[in-house]
N, C-alpha and C. Protein backbone atom coordinates (compact mmCIF):
# COMPACT_ATOMS: atom_id res chain seq x y z
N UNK A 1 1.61 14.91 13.53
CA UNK A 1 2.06 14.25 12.31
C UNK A 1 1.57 12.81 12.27
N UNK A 2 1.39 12.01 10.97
CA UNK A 2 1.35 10.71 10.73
C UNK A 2 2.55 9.69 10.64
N UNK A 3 2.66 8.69 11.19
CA UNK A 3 3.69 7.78 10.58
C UNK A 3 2.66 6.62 10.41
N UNK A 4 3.61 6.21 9.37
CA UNK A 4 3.41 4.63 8.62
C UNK A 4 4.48 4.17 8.91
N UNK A 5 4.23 2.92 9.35
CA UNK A 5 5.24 1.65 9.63
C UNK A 5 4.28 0.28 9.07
N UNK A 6 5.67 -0.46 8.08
CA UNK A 6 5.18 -0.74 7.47
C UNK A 6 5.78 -2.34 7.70
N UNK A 7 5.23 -3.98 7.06
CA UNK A 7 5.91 -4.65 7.31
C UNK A 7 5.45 -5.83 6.20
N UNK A 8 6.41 -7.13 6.53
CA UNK A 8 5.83 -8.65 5.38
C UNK A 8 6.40 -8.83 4.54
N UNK A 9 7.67 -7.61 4.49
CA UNK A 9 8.32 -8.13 3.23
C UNK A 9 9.38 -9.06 3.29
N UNK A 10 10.17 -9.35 2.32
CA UNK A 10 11.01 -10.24 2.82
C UNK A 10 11.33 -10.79 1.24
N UNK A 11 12.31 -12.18 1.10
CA UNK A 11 12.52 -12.69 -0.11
C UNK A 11 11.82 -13.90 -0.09
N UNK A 12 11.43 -13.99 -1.44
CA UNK A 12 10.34 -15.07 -2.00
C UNK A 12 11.06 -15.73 -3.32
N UNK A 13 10.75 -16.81 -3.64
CA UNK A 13 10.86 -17.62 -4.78
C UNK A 13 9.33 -17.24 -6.01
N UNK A 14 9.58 -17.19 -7.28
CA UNK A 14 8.91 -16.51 -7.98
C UNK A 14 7.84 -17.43 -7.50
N UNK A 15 6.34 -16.96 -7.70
CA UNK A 15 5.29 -17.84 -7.75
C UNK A 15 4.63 -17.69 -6.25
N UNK A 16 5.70 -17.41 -4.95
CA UNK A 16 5.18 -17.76 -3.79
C UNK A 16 3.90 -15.91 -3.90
N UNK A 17 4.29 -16.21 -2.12
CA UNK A 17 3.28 -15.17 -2.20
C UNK A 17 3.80 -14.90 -0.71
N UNK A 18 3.44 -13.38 -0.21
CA UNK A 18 3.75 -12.23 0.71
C UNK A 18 2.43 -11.43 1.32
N UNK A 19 2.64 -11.21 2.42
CA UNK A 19 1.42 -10.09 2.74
C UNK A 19 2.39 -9.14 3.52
N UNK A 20 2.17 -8.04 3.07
CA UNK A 20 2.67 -6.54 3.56
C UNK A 20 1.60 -5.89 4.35
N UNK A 21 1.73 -5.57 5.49
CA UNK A 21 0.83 -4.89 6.23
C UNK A 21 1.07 -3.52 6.54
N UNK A 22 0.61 -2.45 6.61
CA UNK A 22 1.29 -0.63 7.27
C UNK A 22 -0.32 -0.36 8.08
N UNK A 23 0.77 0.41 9.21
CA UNK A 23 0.03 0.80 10.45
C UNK A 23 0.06 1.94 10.27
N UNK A 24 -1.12 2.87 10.72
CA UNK A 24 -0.92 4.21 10.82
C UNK A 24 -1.14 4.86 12.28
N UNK A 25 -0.28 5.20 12.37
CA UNK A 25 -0.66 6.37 14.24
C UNK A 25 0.08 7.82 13.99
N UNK A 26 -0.75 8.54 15.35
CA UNK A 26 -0.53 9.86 15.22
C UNK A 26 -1.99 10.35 15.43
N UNK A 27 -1.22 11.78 14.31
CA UNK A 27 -2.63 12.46 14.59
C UNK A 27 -3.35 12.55 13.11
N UNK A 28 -4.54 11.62 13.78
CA UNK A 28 -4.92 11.10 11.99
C UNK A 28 -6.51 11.95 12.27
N UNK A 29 -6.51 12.66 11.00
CA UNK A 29 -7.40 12.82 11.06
C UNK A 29 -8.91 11.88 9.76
N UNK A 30 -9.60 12.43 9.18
CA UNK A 30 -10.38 11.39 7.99
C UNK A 30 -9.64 10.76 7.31
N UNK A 31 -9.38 9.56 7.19
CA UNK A 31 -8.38 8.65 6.47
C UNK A 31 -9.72 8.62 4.99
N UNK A 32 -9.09 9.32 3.95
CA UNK A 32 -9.68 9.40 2.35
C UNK A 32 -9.30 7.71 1.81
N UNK A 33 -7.82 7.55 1.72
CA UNK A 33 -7.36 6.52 1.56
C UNK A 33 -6.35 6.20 1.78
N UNK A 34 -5.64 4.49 2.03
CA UNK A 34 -4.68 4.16 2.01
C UNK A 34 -3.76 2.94 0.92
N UNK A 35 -3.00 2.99 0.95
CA UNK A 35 -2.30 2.08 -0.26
C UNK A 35 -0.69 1.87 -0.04
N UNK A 36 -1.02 1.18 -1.48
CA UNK A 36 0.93 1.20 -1.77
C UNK A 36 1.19 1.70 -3.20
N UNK A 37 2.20 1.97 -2.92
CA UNK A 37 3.06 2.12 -4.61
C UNK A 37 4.33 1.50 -4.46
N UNK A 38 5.13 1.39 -5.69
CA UNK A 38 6.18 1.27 -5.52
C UNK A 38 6.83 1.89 -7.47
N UNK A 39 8.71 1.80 -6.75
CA UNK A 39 9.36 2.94 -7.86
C UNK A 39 10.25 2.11 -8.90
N UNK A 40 9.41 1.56 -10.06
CA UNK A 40 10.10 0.89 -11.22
C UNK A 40 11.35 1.86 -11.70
N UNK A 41 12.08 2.05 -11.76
CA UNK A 41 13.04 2.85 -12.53
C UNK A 41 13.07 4.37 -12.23
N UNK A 42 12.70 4.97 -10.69
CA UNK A 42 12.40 5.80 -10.10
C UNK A 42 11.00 6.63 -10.45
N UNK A 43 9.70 6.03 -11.09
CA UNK A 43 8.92 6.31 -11.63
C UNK A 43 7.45 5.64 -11.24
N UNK A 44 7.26 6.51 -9.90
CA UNK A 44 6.58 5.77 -9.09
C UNK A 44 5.30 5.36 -9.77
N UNK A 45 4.50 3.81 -9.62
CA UNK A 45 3.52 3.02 -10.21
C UNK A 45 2.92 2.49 -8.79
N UNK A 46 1.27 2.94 -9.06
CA UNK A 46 0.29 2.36 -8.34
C UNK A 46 0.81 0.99 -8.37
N UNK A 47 0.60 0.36 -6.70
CA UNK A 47 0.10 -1.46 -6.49
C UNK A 47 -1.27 -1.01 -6.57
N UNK A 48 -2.03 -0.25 -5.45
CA UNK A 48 -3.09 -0.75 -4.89
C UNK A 48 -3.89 0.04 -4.17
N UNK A 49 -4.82 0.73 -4.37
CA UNK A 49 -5.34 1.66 -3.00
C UNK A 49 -6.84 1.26 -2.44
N UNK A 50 -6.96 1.85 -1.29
CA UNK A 50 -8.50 1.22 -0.60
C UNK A 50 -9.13 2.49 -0.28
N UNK A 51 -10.16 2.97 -0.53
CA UNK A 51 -11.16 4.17 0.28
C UNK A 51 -11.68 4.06 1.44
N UNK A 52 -12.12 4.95 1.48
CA UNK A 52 -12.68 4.96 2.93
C UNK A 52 -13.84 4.36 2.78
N UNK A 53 -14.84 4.14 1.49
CA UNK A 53 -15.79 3.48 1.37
C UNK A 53 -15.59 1.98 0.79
N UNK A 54 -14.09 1.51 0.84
CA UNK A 54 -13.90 0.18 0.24
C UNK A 54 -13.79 0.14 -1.29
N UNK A 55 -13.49 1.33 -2.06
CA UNK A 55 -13.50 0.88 -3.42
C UNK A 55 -11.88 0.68 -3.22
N UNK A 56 -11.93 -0.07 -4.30
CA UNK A 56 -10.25 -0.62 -4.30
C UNK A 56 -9.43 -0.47 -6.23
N UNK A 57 -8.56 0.00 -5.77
CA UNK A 57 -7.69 -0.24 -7.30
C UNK A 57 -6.46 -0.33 -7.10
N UNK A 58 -6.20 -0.85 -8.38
CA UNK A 58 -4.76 -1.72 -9.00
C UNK A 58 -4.18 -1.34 -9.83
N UNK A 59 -2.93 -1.34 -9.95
CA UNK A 59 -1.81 -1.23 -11.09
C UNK A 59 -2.42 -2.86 -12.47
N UNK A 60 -2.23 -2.32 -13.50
CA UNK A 60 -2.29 -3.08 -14.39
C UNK A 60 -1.35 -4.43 -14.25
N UNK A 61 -0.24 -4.37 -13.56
CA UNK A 61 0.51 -5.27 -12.99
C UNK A 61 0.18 -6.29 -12.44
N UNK A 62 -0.83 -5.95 -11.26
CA UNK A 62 -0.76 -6.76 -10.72
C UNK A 62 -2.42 -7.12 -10.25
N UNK A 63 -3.17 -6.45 -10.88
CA UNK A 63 -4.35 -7.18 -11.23
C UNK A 63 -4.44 -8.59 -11.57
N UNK A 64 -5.39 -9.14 -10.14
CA UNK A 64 -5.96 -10.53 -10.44
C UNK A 64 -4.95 -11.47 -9.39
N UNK A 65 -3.26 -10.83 -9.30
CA UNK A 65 -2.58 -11.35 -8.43
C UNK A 65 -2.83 -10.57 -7.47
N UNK A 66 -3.36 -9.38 -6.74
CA UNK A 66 -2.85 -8.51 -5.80
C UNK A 66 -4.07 -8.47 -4.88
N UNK A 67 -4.12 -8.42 -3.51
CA UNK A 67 -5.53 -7.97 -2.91
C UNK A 67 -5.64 -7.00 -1.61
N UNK A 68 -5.83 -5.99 -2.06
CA UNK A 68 -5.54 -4.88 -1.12
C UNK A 68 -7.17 -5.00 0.29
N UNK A 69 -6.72 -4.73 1.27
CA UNK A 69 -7.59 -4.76 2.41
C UNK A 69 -7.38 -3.90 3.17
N UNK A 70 -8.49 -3.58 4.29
CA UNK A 70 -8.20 -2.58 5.60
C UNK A 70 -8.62 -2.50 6.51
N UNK A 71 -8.11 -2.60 7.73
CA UNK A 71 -8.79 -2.71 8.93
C UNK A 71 -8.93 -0.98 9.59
N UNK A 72 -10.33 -0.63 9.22
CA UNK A 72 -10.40 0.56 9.90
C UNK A 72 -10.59 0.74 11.08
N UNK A 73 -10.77 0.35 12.17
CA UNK A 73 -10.34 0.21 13.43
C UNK A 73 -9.13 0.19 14.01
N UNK A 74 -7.97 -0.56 13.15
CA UNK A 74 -6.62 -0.53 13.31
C UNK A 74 -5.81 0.46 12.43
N UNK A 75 -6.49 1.21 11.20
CA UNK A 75 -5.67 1.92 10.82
C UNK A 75 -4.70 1.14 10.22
N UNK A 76 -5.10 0.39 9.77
CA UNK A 76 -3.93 -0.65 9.24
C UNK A 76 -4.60 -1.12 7.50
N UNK A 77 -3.57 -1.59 6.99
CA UNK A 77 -4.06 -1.76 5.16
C UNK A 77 -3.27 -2.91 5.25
N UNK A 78 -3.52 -3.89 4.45
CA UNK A 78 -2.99 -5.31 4.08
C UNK A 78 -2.89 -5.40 2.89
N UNK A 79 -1.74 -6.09 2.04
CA UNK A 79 -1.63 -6.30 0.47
C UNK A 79 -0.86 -7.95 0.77
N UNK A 80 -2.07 -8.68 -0.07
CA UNK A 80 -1.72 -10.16 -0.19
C UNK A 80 -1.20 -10.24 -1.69
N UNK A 81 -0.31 -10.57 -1.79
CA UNK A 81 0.56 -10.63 -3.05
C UNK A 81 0.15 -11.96 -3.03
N UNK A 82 0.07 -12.38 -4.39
CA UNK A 82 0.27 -13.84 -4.55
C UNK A 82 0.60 -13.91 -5.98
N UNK A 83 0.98 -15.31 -6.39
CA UNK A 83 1.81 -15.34 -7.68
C UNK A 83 2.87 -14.57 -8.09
N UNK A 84 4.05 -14.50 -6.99
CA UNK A 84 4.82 -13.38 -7.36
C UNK A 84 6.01 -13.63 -8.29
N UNK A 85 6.27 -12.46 -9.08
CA UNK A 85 7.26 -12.75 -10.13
C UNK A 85 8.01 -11.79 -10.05
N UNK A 86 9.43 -12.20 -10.78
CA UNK A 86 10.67 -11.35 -10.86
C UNK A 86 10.43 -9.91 -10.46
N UNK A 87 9.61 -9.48 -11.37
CA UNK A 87 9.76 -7.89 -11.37
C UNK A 87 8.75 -7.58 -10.59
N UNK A 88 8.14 -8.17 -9.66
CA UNK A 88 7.84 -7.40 -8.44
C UNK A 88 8.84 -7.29 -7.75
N UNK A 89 9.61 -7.54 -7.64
CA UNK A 89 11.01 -7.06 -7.00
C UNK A 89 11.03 -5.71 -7.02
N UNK A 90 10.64 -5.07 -5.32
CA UNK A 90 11.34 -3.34 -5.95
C UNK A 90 10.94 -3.42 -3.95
N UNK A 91 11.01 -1.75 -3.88
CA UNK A 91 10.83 -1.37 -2.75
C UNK A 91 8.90 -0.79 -2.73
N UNK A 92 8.55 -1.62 -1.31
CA UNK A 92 7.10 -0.93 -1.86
C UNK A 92 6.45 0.06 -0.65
N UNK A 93 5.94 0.89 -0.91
CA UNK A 93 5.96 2.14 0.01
C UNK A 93 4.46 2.86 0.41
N UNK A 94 4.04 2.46 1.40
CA UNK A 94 2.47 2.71 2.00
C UNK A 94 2.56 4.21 1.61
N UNK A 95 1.14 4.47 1.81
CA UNK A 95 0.90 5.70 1.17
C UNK A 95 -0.54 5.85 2.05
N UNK A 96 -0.95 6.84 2.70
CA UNK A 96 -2.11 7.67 3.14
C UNK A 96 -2.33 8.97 2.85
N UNK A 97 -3.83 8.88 2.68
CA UNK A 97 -4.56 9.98 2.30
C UNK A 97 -5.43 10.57 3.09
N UNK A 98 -5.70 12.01 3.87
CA UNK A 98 -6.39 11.95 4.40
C UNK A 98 -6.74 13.47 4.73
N UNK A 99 -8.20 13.78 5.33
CA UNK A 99 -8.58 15.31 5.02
C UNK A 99 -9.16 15.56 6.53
N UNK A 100 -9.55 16.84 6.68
CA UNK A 100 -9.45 17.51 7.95
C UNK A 100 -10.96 17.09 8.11
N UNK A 101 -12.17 17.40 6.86
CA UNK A 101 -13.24 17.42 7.10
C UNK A 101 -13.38 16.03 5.29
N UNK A 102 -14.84 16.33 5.14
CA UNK A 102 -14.78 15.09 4.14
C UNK A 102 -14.12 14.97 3.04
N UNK A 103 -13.78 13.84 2.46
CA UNK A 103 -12.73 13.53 1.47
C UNK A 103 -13.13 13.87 0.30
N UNK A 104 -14.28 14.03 0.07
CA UNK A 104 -15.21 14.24 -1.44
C UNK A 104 -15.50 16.50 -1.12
N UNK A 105 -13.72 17.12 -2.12
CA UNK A 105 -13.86 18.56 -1.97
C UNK A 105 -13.27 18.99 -1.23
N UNK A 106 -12.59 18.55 0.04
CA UNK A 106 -11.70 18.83 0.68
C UNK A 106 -10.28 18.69 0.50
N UNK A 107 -9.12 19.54 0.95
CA UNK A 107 -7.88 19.12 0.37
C UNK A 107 -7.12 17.83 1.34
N UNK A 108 -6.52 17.04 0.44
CA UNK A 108 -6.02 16.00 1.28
C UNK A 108 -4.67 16.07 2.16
N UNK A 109 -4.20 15.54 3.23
CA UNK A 109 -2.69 15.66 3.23
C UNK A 109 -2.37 14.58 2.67
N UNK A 110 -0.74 14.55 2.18
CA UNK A 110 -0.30 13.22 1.67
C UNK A 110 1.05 12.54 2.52
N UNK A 111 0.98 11.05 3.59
CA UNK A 111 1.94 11.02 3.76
C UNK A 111 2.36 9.96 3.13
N UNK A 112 3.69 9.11 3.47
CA UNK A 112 4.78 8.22 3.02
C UNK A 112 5.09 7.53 4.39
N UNK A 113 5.08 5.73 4.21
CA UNK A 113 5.61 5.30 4.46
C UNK A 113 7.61 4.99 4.48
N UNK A 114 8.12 4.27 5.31
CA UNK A 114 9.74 4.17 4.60
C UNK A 114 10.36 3.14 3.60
N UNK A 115 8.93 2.43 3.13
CA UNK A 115 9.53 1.66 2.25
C UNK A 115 9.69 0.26 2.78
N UNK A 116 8.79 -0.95 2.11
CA UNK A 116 9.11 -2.08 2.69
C UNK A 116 10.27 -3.02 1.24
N UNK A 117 11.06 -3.74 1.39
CA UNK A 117 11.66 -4.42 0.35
C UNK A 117 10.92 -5.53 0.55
N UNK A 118 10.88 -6.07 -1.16
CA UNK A 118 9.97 -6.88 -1.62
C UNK A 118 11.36 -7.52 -2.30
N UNK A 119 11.48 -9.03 -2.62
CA UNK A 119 12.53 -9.61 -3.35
C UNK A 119 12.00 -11.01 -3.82
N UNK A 120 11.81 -11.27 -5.24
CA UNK A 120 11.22 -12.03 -5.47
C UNK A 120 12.81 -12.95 -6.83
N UNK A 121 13.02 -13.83 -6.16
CA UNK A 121 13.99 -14.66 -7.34
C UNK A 121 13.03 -15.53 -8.25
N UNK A 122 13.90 -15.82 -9.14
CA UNK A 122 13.57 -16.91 -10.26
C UNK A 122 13.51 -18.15 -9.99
């Protein structure tokens, strides 16, 4: 199995800024991709995801504030929040993707992190 452990969150004053980091160990096999999401009103919304070839995307949210990274050697993904505001406030929850043989046609597994809290005041 995979676990994600995940970390960086914490409470912020609107405007500051956070970096969330998630580790992955186990038994990993082709990492397709890794990311975050998190659950506005139980209705889970992309932050951020990274490929295995470095393409990267964003929630409409948080485009321009958000910068997703990855250390593939460590199995590890980084999200530098900056400019943060109210309603990033939520719980935010790593996410990996990953396939037995290549990611382009192959089926993926999907796991879950436990959720890092993010708290951003006014």
């Amino acid at each position: 199995q995979v676990q994600l452990v995940g970390s960086g969150g914490g409470l912020v004053h609107s405007g500051e800024s956070l970096r969330l980091s998630c580790t992955a160990s186990g038994t990993i096999f082709n990492i397709c991709s890794m990311g975050w999401y998190r659950q506005p009103g139980q209705q889970t919304e992309l932050v951020a995801t990274i490929t295995n070839d470095g393409t990267t995307n964003y929630g409409d949210s948080v485009k321009g504030r958000f910068t997703i990274s990855r250390d593939g050697a460590k199995d590890t993904v980084y999200l530098q929040m900056s400019s943060l505001k109210p309603e990033d406030t939520d719980v935010y929850y790593c996410n990996l993707k990953m396939a037995k043989g290549p990611c382009s046609g192959s089926v993926t597994s999907n796991f879950w992190g436990r959720g890092t809290q993010v708290t951003v005041s006014s």
